[in-house]
Protein backbone atom coordinates (compact mmCIF):
# COMPACT_ATOMS: atom_id res chain seq x y z
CA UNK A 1 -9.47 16.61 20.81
CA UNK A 2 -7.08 16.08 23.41
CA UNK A 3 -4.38 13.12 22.34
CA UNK A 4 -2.21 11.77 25.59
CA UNK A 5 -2.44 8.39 24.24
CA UNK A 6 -1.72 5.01 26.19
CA UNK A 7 -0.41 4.74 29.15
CA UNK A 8 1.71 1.90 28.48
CA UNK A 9 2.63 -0.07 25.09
CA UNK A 10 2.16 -3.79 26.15
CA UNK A 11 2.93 -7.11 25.28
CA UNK A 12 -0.39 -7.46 23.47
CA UNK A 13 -0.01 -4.59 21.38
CA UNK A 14 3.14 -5.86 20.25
CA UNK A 15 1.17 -9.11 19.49
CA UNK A 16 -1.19 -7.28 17.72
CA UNK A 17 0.84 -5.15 15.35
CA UNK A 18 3.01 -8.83 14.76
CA UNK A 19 -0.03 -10.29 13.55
CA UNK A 20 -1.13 -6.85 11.50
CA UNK A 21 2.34 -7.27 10.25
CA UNK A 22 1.46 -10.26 8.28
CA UNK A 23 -1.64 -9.40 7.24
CA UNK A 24 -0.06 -6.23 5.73
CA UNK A 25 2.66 -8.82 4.00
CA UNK A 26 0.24 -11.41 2.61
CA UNK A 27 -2.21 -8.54 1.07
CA UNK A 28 0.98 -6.56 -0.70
CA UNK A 29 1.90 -10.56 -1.97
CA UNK A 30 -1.92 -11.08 -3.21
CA UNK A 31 -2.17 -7.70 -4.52
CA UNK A 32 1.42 -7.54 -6.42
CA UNK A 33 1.91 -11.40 -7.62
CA UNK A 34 0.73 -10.03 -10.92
CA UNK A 35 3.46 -8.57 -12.02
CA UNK A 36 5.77 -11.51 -12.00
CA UNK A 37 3.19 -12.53 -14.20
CA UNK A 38 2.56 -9.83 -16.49
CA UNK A 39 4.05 -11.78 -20.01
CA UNK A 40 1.60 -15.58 -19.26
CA UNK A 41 -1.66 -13.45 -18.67
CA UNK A 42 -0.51 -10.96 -21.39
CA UNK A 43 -0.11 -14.00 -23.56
CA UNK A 44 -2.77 -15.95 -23.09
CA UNK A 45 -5.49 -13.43 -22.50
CA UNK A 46 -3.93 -11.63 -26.03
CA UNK A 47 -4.06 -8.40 -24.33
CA UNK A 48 -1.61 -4.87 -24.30
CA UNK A 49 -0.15 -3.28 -21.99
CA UNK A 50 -2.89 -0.94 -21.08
CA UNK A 51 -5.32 -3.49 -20.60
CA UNK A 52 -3.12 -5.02 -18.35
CA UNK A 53 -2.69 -2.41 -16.57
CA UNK A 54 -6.46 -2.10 -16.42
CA UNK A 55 -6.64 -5.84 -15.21
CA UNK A 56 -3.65 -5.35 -12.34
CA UNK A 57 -4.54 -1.51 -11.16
CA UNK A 58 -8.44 -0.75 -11.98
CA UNK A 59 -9.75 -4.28 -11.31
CA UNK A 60 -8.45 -4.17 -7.61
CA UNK A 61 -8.96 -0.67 -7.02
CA UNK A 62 -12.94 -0.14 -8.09
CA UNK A 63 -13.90 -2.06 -5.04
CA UNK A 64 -11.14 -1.35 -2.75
CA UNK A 65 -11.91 1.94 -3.08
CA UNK A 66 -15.50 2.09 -3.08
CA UNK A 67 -16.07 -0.12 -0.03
CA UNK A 68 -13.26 1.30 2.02
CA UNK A 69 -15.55 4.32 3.36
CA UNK A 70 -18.45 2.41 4.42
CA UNK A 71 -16.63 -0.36 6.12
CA UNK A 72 -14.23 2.77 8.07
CA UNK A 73 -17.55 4.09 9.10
CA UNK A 74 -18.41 0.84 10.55
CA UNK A 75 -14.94 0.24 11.91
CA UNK A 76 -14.66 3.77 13.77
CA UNK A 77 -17.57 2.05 16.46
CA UNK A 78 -17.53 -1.70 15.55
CA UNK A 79 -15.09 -4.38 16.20
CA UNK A 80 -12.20 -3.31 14.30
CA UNK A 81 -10.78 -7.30 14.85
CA UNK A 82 -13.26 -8.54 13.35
CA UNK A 83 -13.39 -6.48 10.63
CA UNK A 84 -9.91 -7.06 9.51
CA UNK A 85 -10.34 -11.04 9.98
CA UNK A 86 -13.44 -11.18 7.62
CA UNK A 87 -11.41 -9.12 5.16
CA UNK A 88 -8.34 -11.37 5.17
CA UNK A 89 -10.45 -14.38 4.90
CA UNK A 90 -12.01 -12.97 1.72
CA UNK A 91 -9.68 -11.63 -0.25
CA UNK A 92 -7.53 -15.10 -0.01
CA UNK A 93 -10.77 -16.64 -1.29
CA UNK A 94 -10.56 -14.54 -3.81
CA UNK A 95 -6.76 -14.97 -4.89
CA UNK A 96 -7.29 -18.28 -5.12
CA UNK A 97 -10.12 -17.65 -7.58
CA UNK A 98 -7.86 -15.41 -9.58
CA UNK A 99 -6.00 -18.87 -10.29
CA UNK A 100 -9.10 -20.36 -11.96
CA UNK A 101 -10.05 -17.47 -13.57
CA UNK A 102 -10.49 -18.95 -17.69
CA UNK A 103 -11.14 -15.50 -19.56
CA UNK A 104 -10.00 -11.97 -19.06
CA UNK A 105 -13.83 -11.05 -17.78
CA UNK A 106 -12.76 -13.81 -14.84
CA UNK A 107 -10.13 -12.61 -13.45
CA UNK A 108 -11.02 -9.35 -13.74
CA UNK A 109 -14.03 -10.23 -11.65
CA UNK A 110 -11.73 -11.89 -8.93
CA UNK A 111 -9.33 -9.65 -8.76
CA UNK A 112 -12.23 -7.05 -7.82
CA UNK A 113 -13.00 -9.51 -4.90
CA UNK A 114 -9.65 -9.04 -3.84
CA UNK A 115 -9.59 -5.24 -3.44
CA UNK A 116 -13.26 -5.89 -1.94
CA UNK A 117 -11.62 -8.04 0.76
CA UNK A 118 -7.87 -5.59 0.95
CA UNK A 119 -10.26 -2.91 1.70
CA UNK A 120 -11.22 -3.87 5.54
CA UNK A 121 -7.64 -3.98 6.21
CA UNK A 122 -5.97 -1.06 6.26
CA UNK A 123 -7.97 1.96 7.71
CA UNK A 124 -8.96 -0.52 10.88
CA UNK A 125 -5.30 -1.86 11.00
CA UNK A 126 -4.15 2.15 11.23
CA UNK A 127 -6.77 3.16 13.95
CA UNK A 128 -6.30 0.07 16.47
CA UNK A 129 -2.16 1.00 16.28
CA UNK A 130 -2.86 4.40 17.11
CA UNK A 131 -5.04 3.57 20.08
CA UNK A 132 -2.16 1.07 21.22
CA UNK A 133 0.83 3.47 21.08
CA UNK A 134 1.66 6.81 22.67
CA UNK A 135 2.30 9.68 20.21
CA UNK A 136 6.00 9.62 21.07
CA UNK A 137 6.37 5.95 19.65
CA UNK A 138 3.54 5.71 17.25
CA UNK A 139 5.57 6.80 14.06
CA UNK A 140 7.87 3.57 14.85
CA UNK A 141 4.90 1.74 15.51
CA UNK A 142 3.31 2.75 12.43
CA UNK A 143 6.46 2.18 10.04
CA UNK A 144 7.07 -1.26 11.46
CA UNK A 145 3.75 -2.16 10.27
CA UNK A 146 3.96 -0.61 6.57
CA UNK A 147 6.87 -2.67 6.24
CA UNK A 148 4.54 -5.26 5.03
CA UNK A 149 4.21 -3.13 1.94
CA UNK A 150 8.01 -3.52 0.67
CA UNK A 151 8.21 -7.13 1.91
CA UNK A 152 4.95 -8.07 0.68
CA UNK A 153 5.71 -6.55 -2.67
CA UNK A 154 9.55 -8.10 -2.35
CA UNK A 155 7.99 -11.63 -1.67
CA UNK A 156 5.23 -11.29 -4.04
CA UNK A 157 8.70 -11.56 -6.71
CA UNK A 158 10.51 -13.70 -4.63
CA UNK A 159 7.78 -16.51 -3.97
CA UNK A 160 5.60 -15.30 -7.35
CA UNK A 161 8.72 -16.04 -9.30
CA UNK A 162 9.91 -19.02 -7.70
CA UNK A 163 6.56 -20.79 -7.40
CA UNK A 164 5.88 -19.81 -11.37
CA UNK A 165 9.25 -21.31 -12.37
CA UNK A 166 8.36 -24.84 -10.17
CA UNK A 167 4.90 -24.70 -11.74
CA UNK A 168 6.54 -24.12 -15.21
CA UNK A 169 8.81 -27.38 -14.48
CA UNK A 170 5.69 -29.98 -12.83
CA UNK A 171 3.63 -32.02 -14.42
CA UNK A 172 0.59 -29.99 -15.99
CA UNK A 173 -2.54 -29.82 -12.64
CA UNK A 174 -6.00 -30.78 -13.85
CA UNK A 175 -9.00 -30.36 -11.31
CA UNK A 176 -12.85 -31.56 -11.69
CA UNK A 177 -14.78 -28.57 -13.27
CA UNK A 178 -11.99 -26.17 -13.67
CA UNK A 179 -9.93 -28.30 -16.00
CA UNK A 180 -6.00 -27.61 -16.73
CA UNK A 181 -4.10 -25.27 -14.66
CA UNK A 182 -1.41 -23.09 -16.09
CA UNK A 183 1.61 -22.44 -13.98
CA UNK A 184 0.42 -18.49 -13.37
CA UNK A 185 -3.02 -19.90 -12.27
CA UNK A 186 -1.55 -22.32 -9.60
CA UNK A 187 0.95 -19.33 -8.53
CA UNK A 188 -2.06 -17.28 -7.48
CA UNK A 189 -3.60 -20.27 -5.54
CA UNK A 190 -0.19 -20.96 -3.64
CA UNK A 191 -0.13 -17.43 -2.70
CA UNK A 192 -3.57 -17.32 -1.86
CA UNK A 193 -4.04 -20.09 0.96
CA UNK A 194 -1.72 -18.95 3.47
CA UNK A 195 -3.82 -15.97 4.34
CA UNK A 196 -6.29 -18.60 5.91
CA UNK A 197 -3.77 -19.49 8.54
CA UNK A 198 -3.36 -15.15 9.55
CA UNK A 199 -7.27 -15.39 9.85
CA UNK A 200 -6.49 -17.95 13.22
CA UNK A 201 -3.74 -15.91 14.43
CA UNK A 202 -6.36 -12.53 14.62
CA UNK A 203 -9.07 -14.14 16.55
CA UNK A 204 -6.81 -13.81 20.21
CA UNK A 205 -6.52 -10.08 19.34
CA UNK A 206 -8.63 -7.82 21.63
CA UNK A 207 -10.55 -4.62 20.65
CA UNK A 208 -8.06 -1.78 22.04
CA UNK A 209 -9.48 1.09 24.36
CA UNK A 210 -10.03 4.12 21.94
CA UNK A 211 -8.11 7.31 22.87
CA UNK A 212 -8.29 10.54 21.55
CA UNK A 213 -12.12 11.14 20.79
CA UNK A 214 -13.42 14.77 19.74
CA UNK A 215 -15.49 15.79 22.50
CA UNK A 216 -17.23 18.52 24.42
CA UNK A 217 -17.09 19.82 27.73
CA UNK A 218 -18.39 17.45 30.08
CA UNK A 219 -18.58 14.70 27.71
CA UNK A 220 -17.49 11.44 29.19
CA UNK A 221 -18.19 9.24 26.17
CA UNK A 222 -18.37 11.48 23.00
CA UNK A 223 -20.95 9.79 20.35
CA UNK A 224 -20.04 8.90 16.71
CA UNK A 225 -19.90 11.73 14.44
CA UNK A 226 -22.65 12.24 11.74
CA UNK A 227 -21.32 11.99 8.08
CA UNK A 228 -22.21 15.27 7.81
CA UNK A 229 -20.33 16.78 10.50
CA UNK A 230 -17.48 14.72 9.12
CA UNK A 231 -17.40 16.39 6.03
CA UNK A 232 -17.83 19.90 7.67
CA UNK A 233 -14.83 19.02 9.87
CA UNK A 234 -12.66 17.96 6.36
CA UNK A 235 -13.95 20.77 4.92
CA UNK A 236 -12.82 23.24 7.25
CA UNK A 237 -9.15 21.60 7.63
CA UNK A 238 -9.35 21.35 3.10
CA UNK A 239 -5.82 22.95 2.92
CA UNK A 240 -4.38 20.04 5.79
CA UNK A 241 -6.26 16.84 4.29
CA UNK A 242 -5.27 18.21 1.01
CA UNK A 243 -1.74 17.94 1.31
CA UNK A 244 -1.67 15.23 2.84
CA UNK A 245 -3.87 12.94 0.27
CA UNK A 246 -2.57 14.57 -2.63
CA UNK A 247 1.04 14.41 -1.93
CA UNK A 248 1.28 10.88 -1.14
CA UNK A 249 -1.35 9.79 -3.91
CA UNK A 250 0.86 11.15 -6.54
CA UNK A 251 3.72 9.16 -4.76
CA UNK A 252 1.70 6.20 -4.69
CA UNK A 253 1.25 6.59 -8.18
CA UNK A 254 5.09 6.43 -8.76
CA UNK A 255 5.08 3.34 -6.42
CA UNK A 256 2.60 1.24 -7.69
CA UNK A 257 3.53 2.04 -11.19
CA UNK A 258 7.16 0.90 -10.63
CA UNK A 259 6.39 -2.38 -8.66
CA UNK A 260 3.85 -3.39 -11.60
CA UNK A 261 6.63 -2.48 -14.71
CA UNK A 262 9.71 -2.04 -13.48
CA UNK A 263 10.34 -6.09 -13.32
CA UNK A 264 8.75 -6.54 -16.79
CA UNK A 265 10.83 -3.24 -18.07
CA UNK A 266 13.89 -5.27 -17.41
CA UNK A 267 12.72 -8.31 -19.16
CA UNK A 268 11.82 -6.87 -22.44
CA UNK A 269 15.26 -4.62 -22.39
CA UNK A 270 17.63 -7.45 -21.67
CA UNK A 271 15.71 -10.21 -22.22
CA UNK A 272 15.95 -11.70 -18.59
CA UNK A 273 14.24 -14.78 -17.49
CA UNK A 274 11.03 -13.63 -14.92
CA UNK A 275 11.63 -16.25 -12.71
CA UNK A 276 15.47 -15.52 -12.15
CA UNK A 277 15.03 -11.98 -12.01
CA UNK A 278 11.71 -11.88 -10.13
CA UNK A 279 13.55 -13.65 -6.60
CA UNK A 280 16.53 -11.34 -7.38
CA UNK A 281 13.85 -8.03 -7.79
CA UNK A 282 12.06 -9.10 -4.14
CA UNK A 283 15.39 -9.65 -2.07
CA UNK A 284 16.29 -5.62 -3.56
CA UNK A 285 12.98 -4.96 -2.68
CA UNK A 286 12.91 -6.56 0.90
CA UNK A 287 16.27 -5.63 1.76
CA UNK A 288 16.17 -2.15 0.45
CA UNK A 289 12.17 -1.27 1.61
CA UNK A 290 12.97 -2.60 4.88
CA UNK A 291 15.72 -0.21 5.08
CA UNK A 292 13.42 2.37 4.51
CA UNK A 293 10.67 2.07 6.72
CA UNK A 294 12.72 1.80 9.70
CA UNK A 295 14.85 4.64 8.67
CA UNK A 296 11.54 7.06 7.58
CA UNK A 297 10.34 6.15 11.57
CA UNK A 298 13.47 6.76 12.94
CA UNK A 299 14.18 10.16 11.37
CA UNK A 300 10.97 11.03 11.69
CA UNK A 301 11.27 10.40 15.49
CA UNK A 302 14.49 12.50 15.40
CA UNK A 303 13.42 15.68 13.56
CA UNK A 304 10.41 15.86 16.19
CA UNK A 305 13.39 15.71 19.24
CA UNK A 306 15.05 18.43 17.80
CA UNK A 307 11.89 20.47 17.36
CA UNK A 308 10.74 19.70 14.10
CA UNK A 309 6.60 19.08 15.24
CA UNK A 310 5.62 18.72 11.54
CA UNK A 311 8.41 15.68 10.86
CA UNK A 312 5.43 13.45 10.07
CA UNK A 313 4.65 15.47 7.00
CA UNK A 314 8.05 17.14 6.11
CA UNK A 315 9.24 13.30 5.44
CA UNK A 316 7.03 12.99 2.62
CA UNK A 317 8.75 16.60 1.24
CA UNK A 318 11.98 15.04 1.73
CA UNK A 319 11.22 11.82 0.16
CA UNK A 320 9.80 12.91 -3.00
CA UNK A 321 12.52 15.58 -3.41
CA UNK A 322 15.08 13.06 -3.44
CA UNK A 323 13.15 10.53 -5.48
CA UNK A 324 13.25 12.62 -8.79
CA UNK A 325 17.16 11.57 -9.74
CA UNK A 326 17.22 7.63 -9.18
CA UNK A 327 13.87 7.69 -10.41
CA UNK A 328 14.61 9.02 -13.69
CA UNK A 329 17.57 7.28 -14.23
CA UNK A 330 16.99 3.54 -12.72
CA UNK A 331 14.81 2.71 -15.49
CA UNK A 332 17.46 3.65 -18.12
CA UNK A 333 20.40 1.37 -16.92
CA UNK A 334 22.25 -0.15 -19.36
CA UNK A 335 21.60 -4.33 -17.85
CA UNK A 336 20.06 -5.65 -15.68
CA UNK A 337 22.56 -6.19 -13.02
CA UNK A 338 23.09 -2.47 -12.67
CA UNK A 339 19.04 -1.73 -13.06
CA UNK A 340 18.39 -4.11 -10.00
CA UNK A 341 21.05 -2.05 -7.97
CA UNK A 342 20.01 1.23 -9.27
CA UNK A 343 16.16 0.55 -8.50
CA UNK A 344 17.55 0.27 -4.56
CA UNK A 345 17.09 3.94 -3.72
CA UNK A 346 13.81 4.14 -5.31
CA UNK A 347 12.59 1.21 -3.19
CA UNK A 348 14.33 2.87 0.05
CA UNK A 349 12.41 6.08 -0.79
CA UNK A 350 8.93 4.51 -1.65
CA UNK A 351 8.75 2.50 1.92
CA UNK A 352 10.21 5.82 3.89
CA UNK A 353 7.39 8.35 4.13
CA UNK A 354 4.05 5.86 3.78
CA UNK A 355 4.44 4.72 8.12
CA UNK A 356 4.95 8.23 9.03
CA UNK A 357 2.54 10.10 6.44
CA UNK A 358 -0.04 7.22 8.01
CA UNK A 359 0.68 8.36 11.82
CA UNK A 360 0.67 12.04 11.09
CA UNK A 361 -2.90 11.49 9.91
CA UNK A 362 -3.84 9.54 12.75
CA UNK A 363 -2.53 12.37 15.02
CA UNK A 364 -4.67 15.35 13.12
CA UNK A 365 -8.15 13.23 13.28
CA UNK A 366 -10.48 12.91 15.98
CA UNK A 367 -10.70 8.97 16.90
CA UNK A 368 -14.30 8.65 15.78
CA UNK A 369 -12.97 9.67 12.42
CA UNK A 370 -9.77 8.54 12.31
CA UNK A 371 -10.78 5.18 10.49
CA UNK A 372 -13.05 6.95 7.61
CA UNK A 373 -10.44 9.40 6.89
CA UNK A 374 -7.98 6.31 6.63
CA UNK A 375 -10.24 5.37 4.26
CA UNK A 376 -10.59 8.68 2.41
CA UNK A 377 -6.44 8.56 2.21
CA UNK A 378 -6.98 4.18 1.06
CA UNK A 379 -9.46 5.51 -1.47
CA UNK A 380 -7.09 8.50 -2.97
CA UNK A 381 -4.05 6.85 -2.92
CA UNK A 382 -5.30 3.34 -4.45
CA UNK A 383 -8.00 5.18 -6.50
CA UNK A 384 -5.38 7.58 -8.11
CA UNK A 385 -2.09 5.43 -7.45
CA UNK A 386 -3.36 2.02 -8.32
CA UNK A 387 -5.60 2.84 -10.36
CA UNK A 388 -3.98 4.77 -12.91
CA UNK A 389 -0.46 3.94 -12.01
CA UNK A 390 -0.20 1.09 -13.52
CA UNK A 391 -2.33 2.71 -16.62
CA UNK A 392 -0.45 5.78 -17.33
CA UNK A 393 2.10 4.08 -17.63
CA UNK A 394 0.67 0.97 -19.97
CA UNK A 395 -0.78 4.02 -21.99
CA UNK A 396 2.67 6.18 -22.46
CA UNK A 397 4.19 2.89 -23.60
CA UNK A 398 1.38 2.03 -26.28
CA UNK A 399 0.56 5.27 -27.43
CA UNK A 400 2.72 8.13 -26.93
CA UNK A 401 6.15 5.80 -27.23
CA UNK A 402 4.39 3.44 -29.28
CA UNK A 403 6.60 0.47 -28.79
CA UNK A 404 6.35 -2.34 -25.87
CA UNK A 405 10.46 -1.97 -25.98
CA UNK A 406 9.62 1.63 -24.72
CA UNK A 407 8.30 0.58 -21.03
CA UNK A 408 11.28 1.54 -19.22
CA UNK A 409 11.36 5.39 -20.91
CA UNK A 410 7.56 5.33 -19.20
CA UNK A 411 8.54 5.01 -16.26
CA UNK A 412 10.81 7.04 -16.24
CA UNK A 413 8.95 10.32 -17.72
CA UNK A 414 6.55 9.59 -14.99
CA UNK A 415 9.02 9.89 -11.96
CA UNK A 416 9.96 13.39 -14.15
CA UNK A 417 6.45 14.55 -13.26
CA UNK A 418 5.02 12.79 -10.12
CA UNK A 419 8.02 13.53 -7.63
CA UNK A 420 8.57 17.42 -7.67
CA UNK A 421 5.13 17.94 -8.04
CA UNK A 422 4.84 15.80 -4.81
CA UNK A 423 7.47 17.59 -3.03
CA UNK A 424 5.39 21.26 -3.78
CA UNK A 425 2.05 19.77 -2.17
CA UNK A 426 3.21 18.08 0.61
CA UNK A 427 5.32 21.40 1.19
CA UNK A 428 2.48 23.72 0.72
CA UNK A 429 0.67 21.60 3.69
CA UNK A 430 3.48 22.05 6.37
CA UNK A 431 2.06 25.12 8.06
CA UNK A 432 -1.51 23.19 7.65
CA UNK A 433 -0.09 20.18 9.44
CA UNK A 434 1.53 22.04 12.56
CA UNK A 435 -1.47 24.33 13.05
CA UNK A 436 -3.61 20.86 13.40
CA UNK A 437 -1.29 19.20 16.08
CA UNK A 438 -1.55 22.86 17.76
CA UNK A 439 -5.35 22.32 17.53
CA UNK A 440 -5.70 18.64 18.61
CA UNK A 441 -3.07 19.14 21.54
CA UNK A 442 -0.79 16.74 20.27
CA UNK A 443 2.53 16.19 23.14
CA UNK A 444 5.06 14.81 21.00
């Protein structure tokens, strides 16, 4: 695999990673409004924590998931644009659904249609930005567009809250066949339609050259790998693709966990109002996940210029090592004004590493691979991180705490585990990950 990359980055690519930009915000805001809604589902649905967690991290994550291979196989020769726009399309369907959903069973169902729709996203978004930047510039590239996870998340509290408090004040909404509205139903609407408007923006987009194919001498136009050559090709690279997907899934598990409780932790300590702390929550989140991304590409771009080849993966060591202490302690703050500052460096760390980990894996895989194995990191990550995330934590607080008033000592024995176990995997891999770049003839 030899990887030279473009030969120039051009106004269309930055056009294209824009748009990819705000499909990455709106699917973080569709996928995350639920937990500035935890307490009106929770209510009305008469459910625990655990189910909730079910509801907000399994739901999503059983099709996202399971989909998320077959549709990288298809993007890894297909039209990766088009892909991406029937996904988008679908899964703001599909949030507006969640805001007509009547029973648990419902929304359930529609949230499932959301991760169904999420899941063309993401490993097609990854391999059209590495065919549109060089090595050199990808890991900014790459960072720039995960910041749609911390300002999709940040919004999803921002707008989730705000639009749930203007609900709360209207006049009650009745439609023909659905009936009454409550104000967390027409929040998930309000959030939902917008994505309709990214759909128009993607159709300009055109299908990038793709650079970097696995090949054998003499071949101009290398065919699509069989699944099981695929496999063989994991397989032998196990220790590499192990490190990578386990480090950052038990990351991700940290992540999603705090974006789904840490809000709601906060509420039930100091009794807080959701939709005044919920804006206040997403600006910390924006401000402080922006922050992060930009500075995870940046340093990452630095260790490589001093020497440092494996920077893509030592970031994630780095991150998770100095995750454990603010993410132990945020949680326990003694108000809320001092938990929404102390949260900051968690939401720094969690944006940092996920742009570069991405690039580093697009750098190690053969192009006509590079999408499925996207999907094999989607499907670990969201599998492992969303799914459970939310769960282990809904679990510790109903049955080894045994008290809802217990959430925030959850989350924090969870950081206490997830983070230095992290740190070992992802350090394990290092030697793994520099041996691959040596292999694929990777210039940085």
């Amino acid at each position: 695999m030899s990887e030279n990359g473009p030969s120039q980055d051009s106004g269309h690519a930055a056009y294209t990673l824009f748009v990819l930009l705000l499909a990455y915000i709106l699917s973080f805001i569709d996928r995350n409004v639920m937990a500035v809604l935890i307490g009106p589902i929770r209510q009305d649905f008469a459910i625990n924590d655990t189910q909730f967690g079910l509801l907000h991290g399994l739901a999503f994550a059983l099709l996202y998931t399971s989909v998320g291979l077959p549709i990288a196989r298809l993007a890894d020769t297909k039209s990766r644009r088009n892909i991406i726009t029937l996904g988008v399309f679908f899964w703001s369907l599909m949030t507006c659904w969640c805001g007509v959903a009547k029973s648990f069973g419902g929304l359930f169902f529609a949230r499932m249609g959301v991760g169904l729709g999420e899941a063309a996203l993401s490993p097609p978004a990854w391999s059209m930005v590495a065919d549109l930047f060089s090595p050199r510039r990808l890991p900014i590239a790459m960072s720039l567009l995960t910041m749609g996870v911390p300002i999709g998340a940040g919004m999803a509290f921002i707008v989730g809250g705000w639009v749930y408090g203007y609900f709360i004040a209207a006049d009650p909404v009745i439609l023909p066949i659905v009936g009454q509205l409550g104000a967390w139903q027409l929040t998930f609407i309000a959030v939902g339609i917008p994505g309709f408007l990214v759909v128009l923006l993607l159709l300009p987009i055109r299908e990038p050259i793709r650079m970097g194919k696995l090949q054998s001498a003499g071949e101009v136009d290398p065919p699509q790998l069989s699944i099981p050559e695929v496999l063989a090709y994991v397989k032998s690279r196990k220790q590499l693709y192990g490190a990578i997907f386990g480090s950052i899934s038990l990351l991700t598990i940290l992540g999603y966990a705090t974006m789904t409780w840490y809000l709601e932790s906060m509420i039930r300590s100091f009794g807080a109002e959701r939709e005044v702390l919920g804006p206040q929550m997403g600006q910390m989140f924006i401000v402080a996940g922006i922050a992060g991304a930009l500075s995870g590409g940046w340093f990452a771009s630095y260790l490589q210029n001093n020497g440092y080849r494996d920077a893509n993966m030592r970031i994630i060591v780095i991150a998770a090592i100095l995750w454990i202490i603010p993410g132990v302690l945020a949680p326990l703050a003694p108000n809320a004004e001092i938990g929404l500052w102390a949260i900051s460096p968690v939401l720094f760390l969690l944006s940092s590493y996920i742009g570069v980990a991405i690039a580093g894996l697009q750098l190690v895989t053969p192009n006509q691979m590079r999408s499925q194995l996207s999907a094999v990191l989607v499907l670990t990550t969201n599998l492992v991180g969303l799914g459970l995330g939310p769960v282990i934590v809904g679990f510790f607080t109903d049955f080894v705490f045994g008290n809802e008033a217990h959430l925030r000592y959850s989350l924090s024995l969870l950081a206490a585990i997830a983070c230095p176990l992290a740190a070992i995997w992802a350090g394990v891999g290092l030697k793994y990950y520099r041996a691959a770049l040596e292999e694929a003839q990777v210039r940085i």
